[in-house]
N, C-alpha and C. Protein backbone atom coordinates (compact mmCIF):
# COMPACT_ATOMS: atom_id res chain seq x y z
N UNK A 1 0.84 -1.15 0.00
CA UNK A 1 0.00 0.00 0.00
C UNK A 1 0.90 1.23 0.00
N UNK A 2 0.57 2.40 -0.81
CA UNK A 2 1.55 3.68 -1.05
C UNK A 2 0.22 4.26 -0.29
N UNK A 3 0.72 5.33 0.27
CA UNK A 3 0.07 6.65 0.89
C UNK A 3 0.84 7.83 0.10
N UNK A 4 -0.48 8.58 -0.11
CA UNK A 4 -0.33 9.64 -1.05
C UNK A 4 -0.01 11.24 -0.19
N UNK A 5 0.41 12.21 -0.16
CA UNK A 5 -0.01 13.58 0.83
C UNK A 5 -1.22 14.13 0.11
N UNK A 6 -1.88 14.38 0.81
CA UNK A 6 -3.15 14.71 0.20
C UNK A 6 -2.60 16.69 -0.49
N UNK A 7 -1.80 17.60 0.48
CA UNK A 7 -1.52 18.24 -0.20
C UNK A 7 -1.51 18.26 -1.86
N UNK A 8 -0.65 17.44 -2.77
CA UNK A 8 -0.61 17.33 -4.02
C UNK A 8 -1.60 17.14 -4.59
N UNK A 9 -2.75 17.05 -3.89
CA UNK A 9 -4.22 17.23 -4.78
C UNK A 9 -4.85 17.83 -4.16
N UNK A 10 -4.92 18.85 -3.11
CA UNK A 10 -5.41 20.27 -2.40
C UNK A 10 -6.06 20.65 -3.64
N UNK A 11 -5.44 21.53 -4.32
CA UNK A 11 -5.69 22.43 -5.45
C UNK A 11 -6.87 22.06 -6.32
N UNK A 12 -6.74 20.54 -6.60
CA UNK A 12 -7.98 20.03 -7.63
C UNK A 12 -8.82 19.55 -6.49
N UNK A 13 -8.55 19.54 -5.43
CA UNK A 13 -9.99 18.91 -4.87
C UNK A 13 -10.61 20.02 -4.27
N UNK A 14 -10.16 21.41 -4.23
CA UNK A 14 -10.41 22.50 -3.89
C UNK A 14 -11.85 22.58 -4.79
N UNK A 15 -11.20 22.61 -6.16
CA UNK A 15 -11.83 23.17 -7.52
C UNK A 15 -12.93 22.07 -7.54
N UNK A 16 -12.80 20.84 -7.22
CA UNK A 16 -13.95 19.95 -7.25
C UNK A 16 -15.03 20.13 -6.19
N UNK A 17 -14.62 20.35 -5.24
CA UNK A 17 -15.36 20.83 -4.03
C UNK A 17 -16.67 21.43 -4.39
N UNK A 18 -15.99 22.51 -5.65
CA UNK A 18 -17.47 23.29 -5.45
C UNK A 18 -18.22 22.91 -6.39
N UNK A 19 -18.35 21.41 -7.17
CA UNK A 19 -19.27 21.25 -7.18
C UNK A 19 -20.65 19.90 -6.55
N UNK A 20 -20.35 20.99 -5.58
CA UNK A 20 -21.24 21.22 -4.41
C UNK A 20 -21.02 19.14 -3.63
N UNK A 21 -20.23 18.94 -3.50
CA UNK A 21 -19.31 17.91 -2.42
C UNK A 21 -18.26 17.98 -1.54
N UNK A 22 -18.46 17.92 -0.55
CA UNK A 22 -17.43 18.19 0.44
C UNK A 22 -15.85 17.86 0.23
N UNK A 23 -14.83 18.89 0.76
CA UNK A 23 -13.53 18.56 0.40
C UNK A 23 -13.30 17.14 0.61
N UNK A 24 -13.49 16.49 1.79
CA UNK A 24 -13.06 15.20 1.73
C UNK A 24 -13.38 14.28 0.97
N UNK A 25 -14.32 14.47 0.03
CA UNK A 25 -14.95 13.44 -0.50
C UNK A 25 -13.94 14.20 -1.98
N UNK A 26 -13.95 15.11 -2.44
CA UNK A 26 -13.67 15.59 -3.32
C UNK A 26 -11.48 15.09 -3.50
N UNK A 27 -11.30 15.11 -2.69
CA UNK A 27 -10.00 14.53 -2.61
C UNK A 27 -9.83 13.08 -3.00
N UNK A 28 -10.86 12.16 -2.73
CA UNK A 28 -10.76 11.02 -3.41
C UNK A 28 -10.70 10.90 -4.74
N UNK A 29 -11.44 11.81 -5.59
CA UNK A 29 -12.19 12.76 -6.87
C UNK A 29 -10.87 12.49 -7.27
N UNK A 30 -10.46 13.95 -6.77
CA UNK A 30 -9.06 14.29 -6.96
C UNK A 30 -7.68 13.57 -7.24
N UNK A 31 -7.68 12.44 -6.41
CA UNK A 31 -6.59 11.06 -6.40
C UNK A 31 -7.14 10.72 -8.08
N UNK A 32 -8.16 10.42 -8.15
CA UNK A 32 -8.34 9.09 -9.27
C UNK A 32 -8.11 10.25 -10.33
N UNK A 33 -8.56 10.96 -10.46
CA UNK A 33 -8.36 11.60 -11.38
C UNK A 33 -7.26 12.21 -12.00
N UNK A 34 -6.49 12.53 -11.00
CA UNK A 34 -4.56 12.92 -11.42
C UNK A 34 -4.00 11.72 -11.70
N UNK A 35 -4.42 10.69 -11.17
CA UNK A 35 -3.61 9.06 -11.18
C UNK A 35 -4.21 8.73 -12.22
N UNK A 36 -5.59 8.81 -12.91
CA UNK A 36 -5.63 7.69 -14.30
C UNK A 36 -6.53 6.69 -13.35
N UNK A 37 -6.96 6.58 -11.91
CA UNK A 37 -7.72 5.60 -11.05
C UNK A 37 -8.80 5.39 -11.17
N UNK A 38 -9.88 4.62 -11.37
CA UNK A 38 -11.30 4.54 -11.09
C UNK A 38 -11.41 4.55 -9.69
N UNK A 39 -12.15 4.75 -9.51
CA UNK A 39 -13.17 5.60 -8.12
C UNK A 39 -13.94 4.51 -7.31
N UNK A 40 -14.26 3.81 -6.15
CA UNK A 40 -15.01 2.71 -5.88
C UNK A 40 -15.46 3.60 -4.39
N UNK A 41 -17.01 4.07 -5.04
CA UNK A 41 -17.76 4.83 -4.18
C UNK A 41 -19.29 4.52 -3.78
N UNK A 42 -20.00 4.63 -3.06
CA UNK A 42 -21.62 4.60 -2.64
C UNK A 42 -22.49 5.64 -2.44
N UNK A 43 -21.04 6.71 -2.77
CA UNK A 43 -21.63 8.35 -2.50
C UNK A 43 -22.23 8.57 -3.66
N UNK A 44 -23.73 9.01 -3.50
CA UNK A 44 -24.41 9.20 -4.41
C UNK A 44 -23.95 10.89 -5.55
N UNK A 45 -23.28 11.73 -4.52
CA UNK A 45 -22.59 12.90 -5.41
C UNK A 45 -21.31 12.82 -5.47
N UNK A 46 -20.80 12.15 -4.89
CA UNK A 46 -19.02 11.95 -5.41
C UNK A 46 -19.34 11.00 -6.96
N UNK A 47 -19.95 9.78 -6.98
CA UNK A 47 -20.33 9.64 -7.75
C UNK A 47 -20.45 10.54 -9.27
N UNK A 48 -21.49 11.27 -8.76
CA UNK A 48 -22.03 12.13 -10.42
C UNK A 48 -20.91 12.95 -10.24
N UNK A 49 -20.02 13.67 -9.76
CA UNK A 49 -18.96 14.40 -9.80
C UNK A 49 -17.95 13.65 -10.41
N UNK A 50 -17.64 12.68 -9.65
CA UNK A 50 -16.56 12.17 -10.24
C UNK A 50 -16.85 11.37 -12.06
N UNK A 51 -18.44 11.12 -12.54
CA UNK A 51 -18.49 10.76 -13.19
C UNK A 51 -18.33 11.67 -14.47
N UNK A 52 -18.93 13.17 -13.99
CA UNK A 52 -18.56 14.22 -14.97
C UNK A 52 -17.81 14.37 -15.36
N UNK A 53 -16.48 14.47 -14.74
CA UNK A 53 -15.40 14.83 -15.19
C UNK A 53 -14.81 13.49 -15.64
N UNK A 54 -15.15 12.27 -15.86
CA UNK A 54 -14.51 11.41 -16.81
C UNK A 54 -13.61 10.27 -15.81
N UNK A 55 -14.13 10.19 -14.72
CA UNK A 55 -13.62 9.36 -13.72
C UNK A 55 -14.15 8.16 -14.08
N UNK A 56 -13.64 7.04 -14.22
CA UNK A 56 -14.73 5.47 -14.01
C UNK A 56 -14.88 5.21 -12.79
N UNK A 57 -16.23 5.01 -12.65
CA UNK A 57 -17.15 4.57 -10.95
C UNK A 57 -16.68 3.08 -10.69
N UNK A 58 -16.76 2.73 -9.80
CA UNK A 58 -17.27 1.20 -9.74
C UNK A 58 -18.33 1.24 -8.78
C-alpha cells in the first residue's frame, strides 16, 4: 500500500469541491483523477462528480 499527501491534490480537490461535495470526498475525486484511477464509491454525489469529469465509478 503507497500513501499519497493529500496536499498534491489540495488544489484540484479545492476546484472539485465546489461542485457542491465536500472537500473530503472531493479529494478522493481528486486522487483518481490525477492518477488515471477509477473511483469505488456509494456516495451518491461523489459519484455524479466524479463521473462528470470522466472518472470510471465502480
Amino acid at each position: 500500500m503507497e500513501f499519497e499527501d493529500q496536499d498534491k491534490y489540495l488544489d484540484v480537490a479545492l476546484e472539485i469541491a465546489l461542485r457542491r461535495i465536500v472537500v473530503y470526498d472531493s479529494l478522493f475525486v481528486a486522487l483518481a483523477l490525477e492518477e488515471g484511477l477509477p473511483l469505488l464509491t456509494l456516495d451518491v454525489g461523489q459519484r455524479r462528480v466524479a463521473s462528470s469529469l470522466g472518472v470510471k465509478v465502480l
